[in-house]
C-alpha atoms as a PDB file:
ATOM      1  CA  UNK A   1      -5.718   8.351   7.262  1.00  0.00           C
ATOM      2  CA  UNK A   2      -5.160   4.409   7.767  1.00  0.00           C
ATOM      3  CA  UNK A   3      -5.239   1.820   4.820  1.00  0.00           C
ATOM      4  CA  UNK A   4      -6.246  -1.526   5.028  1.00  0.00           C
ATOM      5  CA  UNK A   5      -4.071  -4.673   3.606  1.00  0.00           C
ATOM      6  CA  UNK A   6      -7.023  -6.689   2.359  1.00  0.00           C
ATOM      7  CA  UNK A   7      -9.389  -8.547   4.302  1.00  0.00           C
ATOM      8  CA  UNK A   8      -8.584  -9.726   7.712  1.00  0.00           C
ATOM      9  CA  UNK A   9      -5.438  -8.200   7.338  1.00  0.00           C
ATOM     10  CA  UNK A  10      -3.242  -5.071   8.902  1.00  0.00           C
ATOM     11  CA  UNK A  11      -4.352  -2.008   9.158  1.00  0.00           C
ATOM     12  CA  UNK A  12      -1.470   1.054   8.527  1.00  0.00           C
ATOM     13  CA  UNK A  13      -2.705   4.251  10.330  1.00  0.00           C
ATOM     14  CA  UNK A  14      -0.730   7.495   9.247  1.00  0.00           C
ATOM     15  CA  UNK A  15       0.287  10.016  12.451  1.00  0.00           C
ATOM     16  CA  UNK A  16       1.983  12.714  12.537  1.00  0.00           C
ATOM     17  CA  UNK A  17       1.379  14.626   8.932  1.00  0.00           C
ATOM     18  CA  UNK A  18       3.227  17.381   7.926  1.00  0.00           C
ATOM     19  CA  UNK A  19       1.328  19.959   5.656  1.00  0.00           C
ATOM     20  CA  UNK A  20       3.168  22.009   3.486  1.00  0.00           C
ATOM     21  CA  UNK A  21       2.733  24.072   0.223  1.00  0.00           C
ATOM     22  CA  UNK A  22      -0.711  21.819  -0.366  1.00  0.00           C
ATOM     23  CA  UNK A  23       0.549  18.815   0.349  1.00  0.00           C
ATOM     24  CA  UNK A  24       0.785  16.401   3.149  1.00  0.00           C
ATOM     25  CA  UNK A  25       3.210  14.238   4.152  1.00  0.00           C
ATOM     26  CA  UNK A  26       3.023  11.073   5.670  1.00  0.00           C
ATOM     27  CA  UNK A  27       6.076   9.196   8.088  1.00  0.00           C
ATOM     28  CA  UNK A  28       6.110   5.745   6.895  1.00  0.00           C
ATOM     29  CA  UNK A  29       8.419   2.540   7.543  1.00  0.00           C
ATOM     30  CA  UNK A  30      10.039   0.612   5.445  1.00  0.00           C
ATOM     31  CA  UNK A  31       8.324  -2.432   6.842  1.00  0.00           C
ATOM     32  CA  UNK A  32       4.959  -0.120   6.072  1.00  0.00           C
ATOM     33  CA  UNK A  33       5.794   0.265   2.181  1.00  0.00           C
ATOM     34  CA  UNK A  34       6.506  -3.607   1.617  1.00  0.00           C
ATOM     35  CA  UNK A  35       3.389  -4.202   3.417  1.00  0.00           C
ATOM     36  CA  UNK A  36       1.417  -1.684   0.682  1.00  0.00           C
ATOM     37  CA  UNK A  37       4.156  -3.685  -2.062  1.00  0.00           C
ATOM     38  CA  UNK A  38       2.713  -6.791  -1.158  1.00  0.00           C
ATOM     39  CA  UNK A  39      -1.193  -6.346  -0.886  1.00  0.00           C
ATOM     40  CA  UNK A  40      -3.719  -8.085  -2.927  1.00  0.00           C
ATOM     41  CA  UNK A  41      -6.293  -5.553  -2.195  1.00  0.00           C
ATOM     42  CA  UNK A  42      -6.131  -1.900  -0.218  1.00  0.00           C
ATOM     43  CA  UNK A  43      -9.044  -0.138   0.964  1.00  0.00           C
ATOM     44  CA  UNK A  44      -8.365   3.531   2.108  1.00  0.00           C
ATOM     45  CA  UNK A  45     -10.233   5.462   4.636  1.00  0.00           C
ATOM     46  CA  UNK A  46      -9.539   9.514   4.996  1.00  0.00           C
ATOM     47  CA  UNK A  47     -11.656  12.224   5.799  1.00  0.00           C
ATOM     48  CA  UNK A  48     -11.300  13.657   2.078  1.00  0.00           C
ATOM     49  CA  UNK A  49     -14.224  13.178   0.215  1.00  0.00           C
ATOM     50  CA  UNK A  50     -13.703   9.963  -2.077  1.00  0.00           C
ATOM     51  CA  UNK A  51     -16.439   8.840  -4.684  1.00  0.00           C
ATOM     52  CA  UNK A  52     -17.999   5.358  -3.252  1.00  0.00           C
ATOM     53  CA  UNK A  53     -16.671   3.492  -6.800  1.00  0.00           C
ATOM     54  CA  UNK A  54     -12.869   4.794  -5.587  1.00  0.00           C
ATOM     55  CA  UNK A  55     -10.807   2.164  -5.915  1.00  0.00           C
ATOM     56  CA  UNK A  56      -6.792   2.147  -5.104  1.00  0.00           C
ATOM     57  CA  UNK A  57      -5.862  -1.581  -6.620  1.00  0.00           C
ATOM     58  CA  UNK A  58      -2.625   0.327  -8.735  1.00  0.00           C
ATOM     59  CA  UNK A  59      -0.926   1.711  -4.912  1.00  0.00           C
ATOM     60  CA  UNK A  60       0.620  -1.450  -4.883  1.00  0.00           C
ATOM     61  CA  UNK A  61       2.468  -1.404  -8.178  1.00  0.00           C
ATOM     62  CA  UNK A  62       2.826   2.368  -7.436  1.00  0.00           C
ATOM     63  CA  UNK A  63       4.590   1.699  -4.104  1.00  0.00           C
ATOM     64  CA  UNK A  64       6.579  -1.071  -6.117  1.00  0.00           C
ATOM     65  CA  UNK A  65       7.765   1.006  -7.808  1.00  0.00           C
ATOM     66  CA  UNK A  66       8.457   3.464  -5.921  1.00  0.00           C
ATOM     67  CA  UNK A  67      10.769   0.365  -4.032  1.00  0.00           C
ATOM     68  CA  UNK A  68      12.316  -0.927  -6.335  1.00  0.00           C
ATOM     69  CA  UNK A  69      13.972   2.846  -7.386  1.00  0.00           C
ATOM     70  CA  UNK A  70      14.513   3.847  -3.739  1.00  0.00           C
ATOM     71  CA  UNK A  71      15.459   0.891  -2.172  1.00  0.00           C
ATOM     72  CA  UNK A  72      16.725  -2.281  -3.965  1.00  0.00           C
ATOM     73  CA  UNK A  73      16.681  -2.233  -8.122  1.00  0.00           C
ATOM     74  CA  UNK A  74      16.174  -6.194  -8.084  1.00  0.00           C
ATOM     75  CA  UNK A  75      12.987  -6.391  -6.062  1.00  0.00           C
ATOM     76  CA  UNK A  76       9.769  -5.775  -7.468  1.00  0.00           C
ATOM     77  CA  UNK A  77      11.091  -5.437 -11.443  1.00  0.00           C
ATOM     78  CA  UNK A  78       7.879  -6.242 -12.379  1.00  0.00           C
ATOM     79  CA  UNK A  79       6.150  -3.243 -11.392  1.00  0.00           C
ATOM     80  CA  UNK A  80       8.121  -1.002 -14.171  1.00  0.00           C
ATOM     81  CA  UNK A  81       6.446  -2.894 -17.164  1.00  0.00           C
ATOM     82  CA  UNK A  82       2.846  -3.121 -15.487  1.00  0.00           C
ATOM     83  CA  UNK A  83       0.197  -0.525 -17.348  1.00  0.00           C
ATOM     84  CA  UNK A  84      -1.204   2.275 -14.622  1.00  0.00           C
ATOM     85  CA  UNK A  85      -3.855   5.027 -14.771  1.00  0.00           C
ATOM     86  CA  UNK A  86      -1.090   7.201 -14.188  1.00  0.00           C
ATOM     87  CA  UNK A  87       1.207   6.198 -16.872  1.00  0.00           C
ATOM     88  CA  UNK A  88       2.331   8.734 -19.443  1.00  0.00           C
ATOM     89  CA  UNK A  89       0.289   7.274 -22.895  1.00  0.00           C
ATOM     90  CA  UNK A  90       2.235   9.037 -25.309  1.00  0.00           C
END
């Protein structure tokens, strides 16, 4: 699995998954995540089958999130208040 930073830009290949209980799990830096943090755009290429409208524009905020929680509470406070897919609507 690799994704792509926008256009021209670095490419983040995954090695060494783990699989276990149905899912997989990915080694990743914490270089890596700021990268994903930071992306305008993000194109992802796996050998799952994706729909060709897939689009993964939210793994940013996602990942932002996922930052600012894990790994410094001032950084990315944005991401909390942005709208996702995902989000709970109740």
């Amino acid at each position: 699995m690799a994704i792509q930073l926008g256009e021209d830009k670095d490419v983040i290949t995954f090695h060494g998954a783990q699989f276990e209980d149905g899912y997989s799990w990915f080694p990743l830096s914490e270089e890596q995540l700021l990268a994903i943090c930071t992306a305008q755009t993000i194109d992802l290429t796996t050998d799952l089958p994706l729909p060709p409208n897939a689009q993964f524009n939210e793994l940013p905020i996602f990942a932002s999130r996922f930052y600012n929680i894990a790994f410094n509470r001032m950084k990315f406070m944005y991401s909390i208040h942005v709208n996702l897919i995902t989000d709970d609507k109740n």
